[in-house]
Protein backbone atom coordinates (compact mmCIF):
# COMPACT_ATOMS: atom_id res chain seq x y z
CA UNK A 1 86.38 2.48 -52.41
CA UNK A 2 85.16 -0.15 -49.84
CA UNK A 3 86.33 -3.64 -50.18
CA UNK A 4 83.63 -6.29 -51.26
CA UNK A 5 84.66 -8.59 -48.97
CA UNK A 6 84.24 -6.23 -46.20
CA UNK A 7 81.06 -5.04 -47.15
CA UNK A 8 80.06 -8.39 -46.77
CA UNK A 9 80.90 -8.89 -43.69
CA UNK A 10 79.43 -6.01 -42.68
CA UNK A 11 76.08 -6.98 -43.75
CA UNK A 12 76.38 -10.10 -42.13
CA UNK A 13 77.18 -8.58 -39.17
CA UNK A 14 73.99 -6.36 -39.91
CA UNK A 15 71.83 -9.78 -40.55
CA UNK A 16 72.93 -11.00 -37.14
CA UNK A 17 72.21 -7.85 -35.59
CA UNK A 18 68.51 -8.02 -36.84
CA UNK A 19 67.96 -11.58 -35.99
CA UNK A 20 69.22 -10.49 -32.79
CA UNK A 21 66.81 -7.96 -32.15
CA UNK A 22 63.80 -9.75 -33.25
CA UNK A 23 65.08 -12.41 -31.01
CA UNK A 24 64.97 -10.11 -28.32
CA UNK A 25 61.53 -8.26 -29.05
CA UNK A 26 59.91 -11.73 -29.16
CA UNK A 27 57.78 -12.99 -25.54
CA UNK A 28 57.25 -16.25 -24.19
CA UNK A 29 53.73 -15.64 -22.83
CA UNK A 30 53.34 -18.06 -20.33
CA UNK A 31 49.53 -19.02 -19.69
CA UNK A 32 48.28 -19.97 -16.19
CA UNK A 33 45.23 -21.69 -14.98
CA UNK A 34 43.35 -20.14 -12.21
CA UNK A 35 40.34 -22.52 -10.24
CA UNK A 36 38.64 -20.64 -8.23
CA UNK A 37 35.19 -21.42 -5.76
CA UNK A 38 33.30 -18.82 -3.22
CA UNK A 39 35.03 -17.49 -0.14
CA UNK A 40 32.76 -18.72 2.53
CA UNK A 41 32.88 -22.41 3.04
CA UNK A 42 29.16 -22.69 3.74
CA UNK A 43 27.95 -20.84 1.15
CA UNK A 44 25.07 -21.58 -0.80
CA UNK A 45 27.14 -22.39 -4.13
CA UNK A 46 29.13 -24.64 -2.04
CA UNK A 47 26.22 -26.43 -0.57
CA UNK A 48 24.82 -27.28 -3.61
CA UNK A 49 28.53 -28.34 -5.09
CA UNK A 50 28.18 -30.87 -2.39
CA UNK A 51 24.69 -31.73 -3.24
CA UNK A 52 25.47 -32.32 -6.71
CA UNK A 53 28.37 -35.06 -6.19
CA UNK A 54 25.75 -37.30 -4.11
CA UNK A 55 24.36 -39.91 -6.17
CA UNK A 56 21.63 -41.01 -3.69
CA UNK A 57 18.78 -37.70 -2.86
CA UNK A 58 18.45 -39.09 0.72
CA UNK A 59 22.30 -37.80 1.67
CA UNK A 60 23.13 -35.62 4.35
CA UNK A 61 24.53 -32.86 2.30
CA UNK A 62 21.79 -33.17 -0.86
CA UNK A 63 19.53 -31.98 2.77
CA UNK A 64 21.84 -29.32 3.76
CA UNK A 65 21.18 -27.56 0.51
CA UNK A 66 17.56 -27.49 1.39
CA UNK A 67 18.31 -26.09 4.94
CA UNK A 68 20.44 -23.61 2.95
CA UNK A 69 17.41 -22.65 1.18
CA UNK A 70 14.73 -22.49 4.53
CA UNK A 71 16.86 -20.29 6.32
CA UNK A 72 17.69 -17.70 3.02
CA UNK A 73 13.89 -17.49 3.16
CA UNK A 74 13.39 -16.94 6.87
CA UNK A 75 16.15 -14.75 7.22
CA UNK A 76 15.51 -12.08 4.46
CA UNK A 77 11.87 -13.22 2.67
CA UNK A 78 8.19 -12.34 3.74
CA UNK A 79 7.17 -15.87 3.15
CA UNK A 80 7.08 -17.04 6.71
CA UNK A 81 4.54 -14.57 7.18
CA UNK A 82 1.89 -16.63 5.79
CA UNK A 83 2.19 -19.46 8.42
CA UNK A 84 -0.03 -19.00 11.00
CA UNK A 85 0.79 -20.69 14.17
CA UNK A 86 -2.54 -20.07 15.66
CA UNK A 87 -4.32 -22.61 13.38
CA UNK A 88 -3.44 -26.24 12.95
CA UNK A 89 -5.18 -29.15 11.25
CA UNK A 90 -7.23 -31.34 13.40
CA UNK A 91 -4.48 -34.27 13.51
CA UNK A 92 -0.80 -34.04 12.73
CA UNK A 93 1.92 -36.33 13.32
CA UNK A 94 4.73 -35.93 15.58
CA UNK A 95 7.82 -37.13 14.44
CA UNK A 96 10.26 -35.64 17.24
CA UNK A 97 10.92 -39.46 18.60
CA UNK A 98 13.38 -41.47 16.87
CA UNK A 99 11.68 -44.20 14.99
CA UNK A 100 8.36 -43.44 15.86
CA UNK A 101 5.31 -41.13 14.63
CA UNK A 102 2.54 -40.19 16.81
CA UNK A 103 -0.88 -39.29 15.70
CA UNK A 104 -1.70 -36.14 17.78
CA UNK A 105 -5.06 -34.83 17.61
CA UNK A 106 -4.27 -31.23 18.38
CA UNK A 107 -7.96 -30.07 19.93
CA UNK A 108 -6.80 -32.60 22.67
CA UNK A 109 -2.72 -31.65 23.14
CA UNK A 110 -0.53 -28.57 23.38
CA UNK A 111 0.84 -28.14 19.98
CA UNK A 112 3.82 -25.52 19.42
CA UNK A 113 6.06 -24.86 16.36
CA UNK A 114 5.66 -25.10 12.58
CA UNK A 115 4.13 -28.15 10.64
CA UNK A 116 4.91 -29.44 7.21
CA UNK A 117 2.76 -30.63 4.45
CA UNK A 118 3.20 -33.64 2.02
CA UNK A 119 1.64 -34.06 -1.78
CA UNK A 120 2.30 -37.58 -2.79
CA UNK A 121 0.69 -39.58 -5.73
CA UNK A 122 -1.50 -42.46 -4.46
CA UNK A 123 -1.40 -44.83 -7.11
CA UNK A 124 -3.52 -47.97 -7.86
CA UNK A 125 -2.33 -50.50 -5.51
CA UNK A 126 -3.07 -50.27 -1.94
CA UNK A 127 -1.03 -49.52 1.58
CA UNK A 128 -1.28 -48.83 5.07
CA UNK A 129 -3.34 -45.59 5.73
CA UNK A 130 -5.18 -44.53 9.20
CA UNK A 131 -8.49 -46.05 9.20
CA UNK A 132 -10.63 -46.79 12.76
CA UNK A 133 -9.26 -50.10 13.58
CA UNK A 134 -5.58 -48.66 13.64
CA UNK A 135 -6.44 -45.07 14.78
CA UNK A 136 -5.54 -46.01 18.75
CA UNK A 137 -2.13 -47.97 17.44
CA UNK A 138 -1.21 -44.40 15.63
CA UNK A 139 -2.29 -42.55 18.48
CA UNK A 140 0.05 -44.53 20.95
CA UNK A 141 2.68 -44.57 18.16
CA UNK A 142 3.89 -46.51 15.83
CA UNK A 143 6.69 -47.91 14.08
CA UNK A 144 7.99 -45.98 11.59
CA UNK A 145 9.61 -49.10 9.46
CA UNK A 146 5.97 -50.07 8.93
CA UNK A 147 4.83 -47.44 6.67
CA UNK A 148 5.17 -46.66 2.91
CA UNK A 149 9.02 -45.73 2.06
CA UNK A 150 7.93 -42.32 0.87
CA UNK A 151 6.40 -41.26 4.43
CA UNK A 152 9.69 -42.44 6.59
CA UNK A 153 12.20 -40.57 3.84
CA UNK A 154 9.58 -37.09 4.36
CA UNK A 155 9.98 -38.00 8.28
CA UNK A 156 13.82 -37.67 7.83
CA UNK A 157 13.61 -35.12 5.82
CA UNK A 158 11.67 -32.87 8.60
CA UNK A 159 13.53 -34.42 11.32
CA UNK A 160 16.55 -32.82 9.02
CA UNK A 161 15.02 -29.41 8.89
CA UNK A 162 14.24 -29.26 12.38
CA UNK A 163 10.46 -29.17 11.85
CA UNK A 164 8.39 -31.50 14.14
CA UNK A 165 5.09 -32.06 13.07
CA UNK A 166 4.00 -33.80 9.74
CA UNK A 167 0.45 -33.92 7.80
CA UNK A 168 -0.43 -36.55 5.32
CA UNK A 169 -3.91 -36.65 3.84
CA UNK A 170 -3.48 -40.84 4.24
CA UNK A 171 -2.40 -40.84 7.97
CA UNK A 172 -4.15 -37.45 9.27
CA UNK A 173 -7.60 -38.23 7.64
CA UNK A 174 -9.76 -41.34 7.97
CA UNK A 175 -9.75 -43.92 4.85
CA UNK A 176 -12.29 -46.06 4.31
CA UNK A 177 -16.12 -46.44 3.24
CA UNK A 178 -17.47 -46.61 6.66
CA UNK A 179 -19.85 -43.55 8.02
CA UNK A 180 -17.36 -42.53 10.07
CA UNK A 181 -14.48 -42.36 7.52
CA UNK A 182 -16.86 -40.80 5.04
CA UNK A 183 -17.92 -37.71 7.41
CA UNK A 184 -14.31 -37.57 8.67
CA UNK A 185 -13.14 -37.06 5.10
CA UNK A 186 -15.80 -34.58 4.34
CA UNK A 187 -15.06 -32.34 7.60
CA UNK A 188 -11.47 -32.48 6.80
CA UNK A 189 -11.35 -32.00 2.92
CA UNK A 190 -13.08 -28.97 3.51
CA UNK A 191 -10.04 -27.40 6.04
CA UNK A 192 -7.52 -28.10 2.79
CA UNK A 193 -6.96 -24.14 1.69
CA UNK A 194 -6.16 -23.84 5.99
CA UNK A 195 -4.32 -26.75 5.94
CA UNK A 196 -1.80 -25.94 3.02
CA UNK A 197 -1.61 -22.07 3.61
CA UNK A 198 -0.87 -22.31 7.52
CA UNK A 199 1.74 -25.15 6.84
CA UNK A 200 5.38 -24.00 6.75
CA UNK A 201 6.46 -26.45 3.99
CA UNK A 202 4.74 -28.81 1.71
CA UNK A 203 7.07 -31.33 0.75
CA UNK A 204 6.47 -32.54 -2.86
CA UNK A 205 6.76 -36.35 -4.22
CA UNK A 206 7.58 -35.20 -7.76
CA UNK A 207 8.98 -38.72 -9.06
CA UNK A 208 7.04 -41.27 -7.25
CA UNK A 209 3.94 -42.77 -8.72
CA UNK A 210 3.11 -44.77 -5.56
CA UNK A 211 4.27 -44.22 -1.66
CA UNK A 212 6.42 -47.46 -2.18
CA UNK A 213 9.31 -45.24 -4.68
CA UNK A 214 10.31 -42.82 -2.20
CA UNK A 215 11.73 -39.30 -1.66
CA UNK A 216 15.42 -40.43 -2.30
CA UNK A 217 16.16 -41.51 -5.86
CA UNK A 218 19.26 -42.68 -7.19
CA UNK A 219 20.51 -40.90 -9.68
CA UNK A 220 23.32 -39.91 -12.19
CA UNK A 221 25.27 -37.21 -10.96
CA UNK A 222 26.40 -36.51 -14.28
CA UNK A 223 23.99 -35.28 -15.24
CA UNK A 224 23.25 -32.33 -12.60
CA UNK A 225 27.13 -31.33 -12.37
CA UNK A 226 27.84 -28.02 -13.38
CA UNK A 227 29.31 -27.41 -16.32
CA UNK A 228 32.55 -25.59 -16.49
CA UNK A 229 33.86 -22.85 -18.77
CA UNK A 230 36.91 -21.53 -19.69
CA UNK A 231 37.47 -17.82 -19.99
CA UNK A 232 40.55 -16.37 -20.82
CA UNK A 233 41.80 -12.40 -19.88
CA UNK A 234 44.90 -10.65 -20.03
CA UNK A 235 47.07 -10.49 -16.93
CA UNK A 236 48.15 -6.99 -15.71
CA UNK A 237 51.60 -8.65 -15.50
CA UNK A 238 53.86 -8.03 -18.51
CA UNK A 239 54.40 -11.58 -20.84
CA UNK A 240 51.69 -13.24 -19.23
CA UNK A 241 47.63 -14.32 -19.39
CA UNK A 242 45.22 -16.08 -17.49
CA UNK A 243 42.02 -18.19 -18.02
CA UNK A 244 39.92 -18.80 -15.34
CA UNK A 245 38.19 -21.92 -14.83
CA UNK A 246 34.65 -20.94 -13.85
CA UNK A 247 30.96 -22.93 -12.98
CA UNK A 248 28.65 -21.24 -14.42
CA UNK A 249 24.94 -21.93 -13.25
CA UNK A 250 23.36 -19.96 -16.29
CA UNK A 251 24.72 -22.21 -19.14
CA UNK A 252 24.46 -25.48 -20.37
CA UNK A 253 25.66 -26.42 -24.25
CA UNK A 254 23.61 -28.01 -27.06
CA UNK A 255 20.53 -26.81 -24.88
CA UNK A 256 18.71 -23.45 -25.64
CA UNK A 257 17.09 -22.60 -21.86
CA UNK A 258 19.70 -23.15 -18.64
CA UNK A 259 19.50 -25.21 -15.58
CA UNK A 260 16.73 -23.74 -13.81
CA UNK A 261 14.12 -23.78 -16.58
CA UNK A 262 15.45 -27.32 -17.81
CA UNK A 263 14.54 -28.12 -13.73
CA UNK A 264 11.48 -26.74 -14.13
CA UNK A 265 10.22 -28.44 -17.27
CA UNK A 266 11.81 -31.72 -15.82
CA UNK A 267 9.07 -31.00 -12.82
CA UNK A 268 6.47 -30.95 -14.76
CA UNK A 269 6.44 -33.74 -17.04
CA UNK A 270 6.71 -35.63 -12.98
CA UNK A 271 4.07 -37.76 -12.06
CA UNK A 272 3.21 -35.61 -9.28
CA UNK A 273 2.36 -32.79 -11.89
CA UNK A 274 -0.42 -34.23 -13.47
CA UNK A 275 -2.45 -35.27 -9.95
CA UNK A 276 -5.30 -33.03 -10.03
CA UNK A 277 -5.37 -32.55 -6.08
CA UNK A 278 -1.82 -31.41 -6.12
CA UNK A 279 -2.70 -28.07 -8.41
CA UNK A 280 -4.66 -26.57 -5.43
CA UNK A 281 -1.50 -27.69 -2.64
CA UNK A 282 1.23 -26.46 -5.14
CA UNK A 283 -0.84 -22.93 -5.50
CA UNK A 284 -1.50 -22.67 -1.47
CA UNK A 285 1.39 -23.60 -0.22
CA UNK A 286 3.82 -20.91 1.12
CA UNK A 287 7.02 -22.84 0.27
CA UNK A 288 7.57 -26.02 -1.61
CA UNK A 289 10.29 -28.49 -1.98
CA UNK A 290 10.45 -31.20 -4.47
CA UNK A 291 12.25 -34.36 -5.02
CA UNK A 292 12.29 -35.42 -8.75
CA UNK A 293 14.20 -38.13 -9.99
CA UNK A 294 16.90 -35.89 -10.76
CA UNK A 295 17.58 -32.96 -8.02
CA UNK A 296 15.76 -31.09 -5.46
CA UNK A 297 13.66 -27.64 -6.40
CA UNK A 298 12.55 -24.92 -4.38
CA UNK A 299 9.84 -22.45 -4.74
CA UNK A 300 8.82 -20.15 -2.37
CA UNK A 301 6.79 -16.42 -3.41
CA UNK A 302 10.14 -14.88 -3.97
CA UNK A 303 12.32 -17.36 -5.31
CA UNK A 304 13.12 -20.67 -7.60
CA UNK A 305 15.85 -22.83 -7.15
CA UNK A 306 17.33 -26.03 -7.99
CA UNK A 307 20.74 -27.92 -7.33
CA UNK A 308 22.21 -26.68 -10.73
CA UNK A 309 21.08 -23.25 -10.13
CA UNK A 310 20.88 -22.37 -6.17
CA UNK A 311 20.95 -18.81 -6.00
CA UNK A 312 17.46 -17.65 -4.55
CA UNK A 313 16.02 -13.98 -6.40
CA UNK A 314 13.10 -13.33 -7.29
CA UNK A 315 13.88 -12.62 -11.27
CA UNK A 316 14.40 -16.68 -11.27
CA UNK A 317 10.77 -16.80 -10.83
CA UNK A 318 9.96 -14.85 -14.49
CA UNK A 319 12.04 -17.72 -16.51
CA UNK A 320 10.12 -20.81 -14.88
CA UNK A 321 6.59 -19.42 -13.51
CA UNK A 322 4.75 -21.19 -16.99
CA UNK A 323 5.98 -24.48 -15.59
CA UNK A 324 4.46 -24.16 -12.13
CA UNK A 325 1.32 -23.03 -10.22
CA UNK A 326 2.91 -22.18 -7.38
CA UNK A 327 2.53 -18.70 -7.92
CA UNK A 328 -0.44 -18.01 -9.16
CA UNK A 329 -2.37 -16.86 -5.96
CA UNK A 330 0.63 -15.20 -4.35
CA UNK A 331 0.40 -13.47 -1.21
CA UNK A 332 0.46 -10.03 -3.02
CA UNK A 333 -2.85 -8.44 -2.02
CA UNK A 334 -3.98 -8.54 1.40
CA UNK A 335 -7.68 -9.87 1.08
CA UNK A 336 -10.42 -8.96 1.03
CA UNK A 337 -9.98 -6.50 -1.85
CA UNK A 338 -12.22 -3.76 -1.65
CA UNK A 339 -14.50 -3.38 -4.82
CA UNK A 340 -12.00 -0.61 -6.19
CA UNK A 341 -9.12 -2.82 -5.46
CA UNK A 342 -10.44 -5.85 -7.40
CA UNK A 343 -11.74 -3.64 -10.21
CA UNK A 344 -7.74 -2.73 -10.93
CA UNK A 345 -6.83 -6.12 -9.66
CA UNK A 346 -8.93 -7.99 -12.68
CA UNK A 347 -6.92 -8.88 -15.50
CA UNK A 348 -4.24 -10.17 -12.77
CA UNK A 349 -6.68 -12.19 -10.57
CA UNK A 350 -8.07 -13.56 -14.04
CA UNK A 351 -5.31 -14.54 -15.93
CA UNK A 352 -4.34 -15.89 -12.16
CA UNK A 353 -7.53 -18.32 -12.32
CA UNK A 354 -7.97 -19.12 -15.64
CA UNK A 355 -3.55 -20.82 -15.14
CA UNK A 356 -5.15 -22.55 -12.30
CA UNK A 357 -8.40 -24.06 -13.90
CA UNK A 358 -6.93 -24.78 -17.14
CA UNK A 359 -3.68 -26.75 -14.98
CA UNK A 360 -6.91 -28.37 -13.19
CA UNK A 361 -8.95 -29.12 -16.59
CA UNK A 362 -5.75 -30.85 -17.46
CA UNK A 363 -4.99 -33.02 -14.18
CA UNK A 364 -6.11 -36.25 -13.53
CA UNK A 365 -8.37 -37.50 -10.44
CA UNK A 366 -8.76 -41.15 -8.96
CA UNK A 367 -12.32 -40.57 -7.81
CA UNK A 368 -13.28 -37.78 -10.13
CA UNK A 369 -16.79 -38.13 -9.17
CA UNK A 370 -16.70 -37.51 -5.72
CA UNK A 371 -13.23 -35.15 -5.84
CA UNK A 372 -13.64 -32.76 -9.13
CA UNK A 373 -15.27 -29.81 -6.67
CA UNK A 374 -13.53 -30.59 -3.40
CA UNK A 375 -10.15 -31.23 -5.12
CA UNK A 376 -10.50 -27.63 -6.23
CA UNK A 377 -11.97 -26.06 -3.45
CA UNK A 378 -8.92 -25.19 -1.26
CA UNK A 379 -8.09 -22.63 -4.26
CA UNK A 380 -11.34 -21.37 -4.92
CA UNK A 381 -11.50 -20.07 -1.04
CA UNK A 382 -8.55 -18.78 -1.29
CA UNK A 383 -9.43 -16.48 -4.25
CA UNK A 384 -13.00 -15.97 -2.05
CA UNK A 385 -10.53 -14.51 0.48
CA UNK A 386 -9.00 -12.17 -1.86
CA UNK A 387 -11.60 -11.04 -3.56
CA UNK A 388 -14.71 -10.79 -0.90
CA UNK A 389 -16.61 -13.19 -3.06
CA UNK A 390 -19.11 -16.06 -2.69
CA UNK A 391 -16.98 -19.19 -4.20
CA UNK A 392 -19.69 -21.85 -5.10
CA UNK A 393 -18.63 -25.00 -7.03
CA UNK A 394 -15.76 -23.66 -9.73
CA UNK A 395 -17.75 -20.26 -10.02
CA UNK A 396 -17.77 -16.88 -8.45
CA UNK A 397 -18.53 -13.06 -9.58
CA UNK A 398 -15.49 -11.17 -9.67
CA UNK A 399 -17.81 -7.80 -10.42
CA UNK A 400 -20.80 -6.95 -11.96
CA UNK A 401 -19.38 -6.37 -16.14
CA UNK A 402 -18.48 -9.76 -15.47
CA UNK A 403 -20.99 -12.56 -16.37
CA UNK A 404 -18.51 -15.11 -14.66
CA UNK A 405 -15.24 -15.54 -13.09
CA UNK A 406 -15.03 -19.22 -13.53
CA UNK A 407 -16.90 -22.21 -14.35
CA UNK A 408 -20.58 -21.71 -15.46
CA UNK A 409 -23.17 -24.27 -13.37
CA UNK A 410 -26.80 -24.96 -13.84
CA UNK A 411 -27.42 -25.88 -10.45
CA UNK A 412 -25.73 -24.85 -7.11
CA UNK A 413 -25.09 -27.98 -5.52
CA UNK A 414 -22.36 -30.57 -6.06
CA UNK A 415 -24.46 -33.05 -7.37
CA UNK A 416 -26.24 -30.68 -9.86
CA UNK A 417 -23.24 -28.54 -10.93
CA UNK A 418 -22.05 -29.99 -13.98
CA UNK A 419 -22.54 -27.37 -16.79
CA UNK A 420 -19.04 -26.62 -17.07
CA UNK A 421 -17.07 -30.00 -16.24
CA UNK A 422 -16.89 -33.02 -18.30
CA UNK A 423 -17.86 -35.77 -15.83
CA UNK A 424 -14.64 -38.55 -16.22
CA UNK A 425 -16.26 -42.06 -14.91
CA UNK A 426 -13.06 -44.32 -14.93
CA UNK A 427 -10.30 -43.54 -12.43
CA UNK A 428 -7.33 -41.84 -13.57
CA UNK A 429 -8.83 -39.79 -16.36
CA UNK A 430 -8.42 -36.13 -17.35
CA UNK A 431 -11.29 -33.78 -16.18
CA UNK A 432 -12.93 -31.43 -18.46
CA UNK A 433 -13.50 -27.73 -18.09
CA UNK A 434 -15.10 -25.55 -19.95
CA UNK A 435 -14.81 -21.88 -18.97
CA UNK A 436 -17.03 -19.10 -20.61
CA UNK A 437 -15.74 -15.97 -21.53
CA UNK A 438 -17.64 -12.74 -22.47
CA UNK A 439 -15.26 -9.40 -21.33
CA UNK A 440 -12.84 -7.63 -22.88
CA UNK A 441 -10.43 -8.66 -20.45
């Protein structure tokens, strides 16, 4: 017979036995935070880390990003194929001296190398532009401290990207309302589809309403930092975990769309967006850059980028391409199209022109008067060019079951051709278009 007392012992021994070994099954799992950023210190994502922590656009390294960006499309896109170094515009200005920019007119000099384009808003007041009282001071060069803050930051920014010549419709056209500014600017509004598809960049103005605001705005760097988000996985070591601290350039909280369509939208709503001149540089235009009051965005045929969302592919394009013309005459289809060709072509060449004119219907013109045809003619030679068909005023024939491809007119001249527009007669307002529609397409 076992003694009470000792079988109480016992089964405190046992008790302190099993605390013991649940003691010793429980782990202290120690959790460790990882940071980690891309390999290569000159990476793309690293770039445009840099970018992001510079309050002011203007900064070296908010630049680099958009070198970054140029040579990812020289090195492995066909975009550069479109510029054609054979053809430039009939003046350009050289910006290779420090300080200075030098009207060249290029029939006269030997002119090498790749130009860029700028689209800018004009806005209502007034500034220096070339005109023929000034046209021998350009020629000789002059100061670049005496023009309009947005054409010296677009002269850095070139200088920056290593490109040396620059067009501006203000500085490499004559302004004014004498004969000879008034036949200059006919000749040379007629070049704009050459002009914009033989540049290598057009640089965009997004933000500014005038040449006075500039390229480079200030702005809050909070709000274009990456956000940051914390995942957690098991470690392969025994007692322990990890969560990795990660930027991720496809999210962004309390928002439903991520960076690069937020970017997008942002550039639209710019002031730059709703110039009706800018739809037809935007859609010829191999490569664009834009400054916005926010962050820099790239398009090119086979890419979209911004700061908070750098990578360049081609599937970026599908989540932003409602937001943009830029590629809605892409290089695609090597013109002209043979009648076969554009027969299977249609519905994409049409739903291609009707983005375009109904942008356009929506833009706004200074002049529209004298600029609702010519503002859109750049675009509609460019579709002549794919499709092998007379452009004439907003309307062409795309094929035969069509009854137009366009704008309807009741008489083929500028003056005459007004079936289809709304004339606008105050500056600034919206231009009408109305576009007929009779296929099944």
């Amino acid at each position: 017979m076992e003694d009470k007392d000792s079988m109480g012992d016992e089964d405190s021994m046992d008790d302190e036995d099993s605390m013991d070994n649940e003691e010793s099954d429980r782990r202290l799992l120690s959790d460790k935070l990882n940071i980690w950023r891309h390999d290569m210190p000159d990476s793309l994502y690293h770039s445009a880390a840099r970018s992001r922590a510079c309050s002011l656009m203007g900064q070296p390294h908010v630049l680099d990003l958009a070198c970054k960006w140029l040579e990812g499309c020289q090195d492995s896109h066909q975009c550069f194929a479109q510029a054609n170094n054979a053809w430039y515009p009939s003046r350009l200005l050289d910006v290779s001296v420090d300080g200075i920019i030098r009207l060249v007119t290029t029939a006269k000099e030997h002119v090498t190398g790749h130009y860029a384009t700028l689209s800018h808003c004009w806005g209502p007041g007034k500034f220096l532009v070339l005109n023929p009282d000034n046209i021998s001071q350009f020629s000789a060069g002059y100061p670049l401290e005496k023009i309009p803050r947005t054409f010296q930051e677009a002269v850095q920014v070139i200088r920056h990207l290593k490109i040396r010549y620059l067009w501006i419709d203000s500085y490499c056209i004559i302004q004014g309302d004498s004969d000879d500014a008034r036949e200059d600017w006919n000749r040379e509004a007629q070049k704009m589809c050459r002009v914009y598809t033989n540049s290598f960049l057009n640089i965009g103005s997004a933000y500014s309403k005038n040449p006075h605001d500039g390229l480079f705005q200030r702005r809050k760097v909070e709000e274009i930092l990456n956000n940051v988000l914390l995942k957690w996985r098991p470690s392969a070591v025994k007692d322990e975990s990890f969560y990795n601290i990660c930027f991720d350039d496809g999210f962004i909280p309390f928002t439903r769309f991520g960076p690069l369509f937020e970017a997008f939208k942002h550039l639209s709503e710019c002031a730059l967006s709703k110039r009706a001149w800018v739809i037809q540089e935007t859609v010829l235009s191999p490569r664009m850059l834009s400054f916005t009051g926010k962050q820099l965005i790239w398009q090119c045929s086979e890419a979209a980028s911004c700061e908070t969302a750098p990578a360049q592919s081609r599937k970026s394009i599908l989540e932003v391409e409602r937001w943009s013309s830029f590629w809605a005459a892409e290089n695609d289809m090597a013109p002209p199209l043979s009648e076969e060709k554009c027969i299977d072509e249609m519905p994409k060449l049409m739903r291609r022109w009707f983005h375009i004119s109904t942008k356009y219907s929506e833009a706004k013109l200074s002049y529209p008067n004298k600029d609702r045809f010519k503002a859109l003619a750049g675009v509609g030679e460019r579709f002549s060019q794919l499709t092998n068909r007379a452009y004439r005023y907003g309307y062409f024939p795309l094929y035969t079951k069509l009854e137009a491809f366009g704008l309807y007119y009741s008489v083929l001249s500028e003056a005459g051709a007004t079936g289809g527009w709304v004339s606008s007669r105050s500056p600034g307002q919206e231009i009408g278009l109305g576009v007929p529609f009779s296929s099944g397409y």
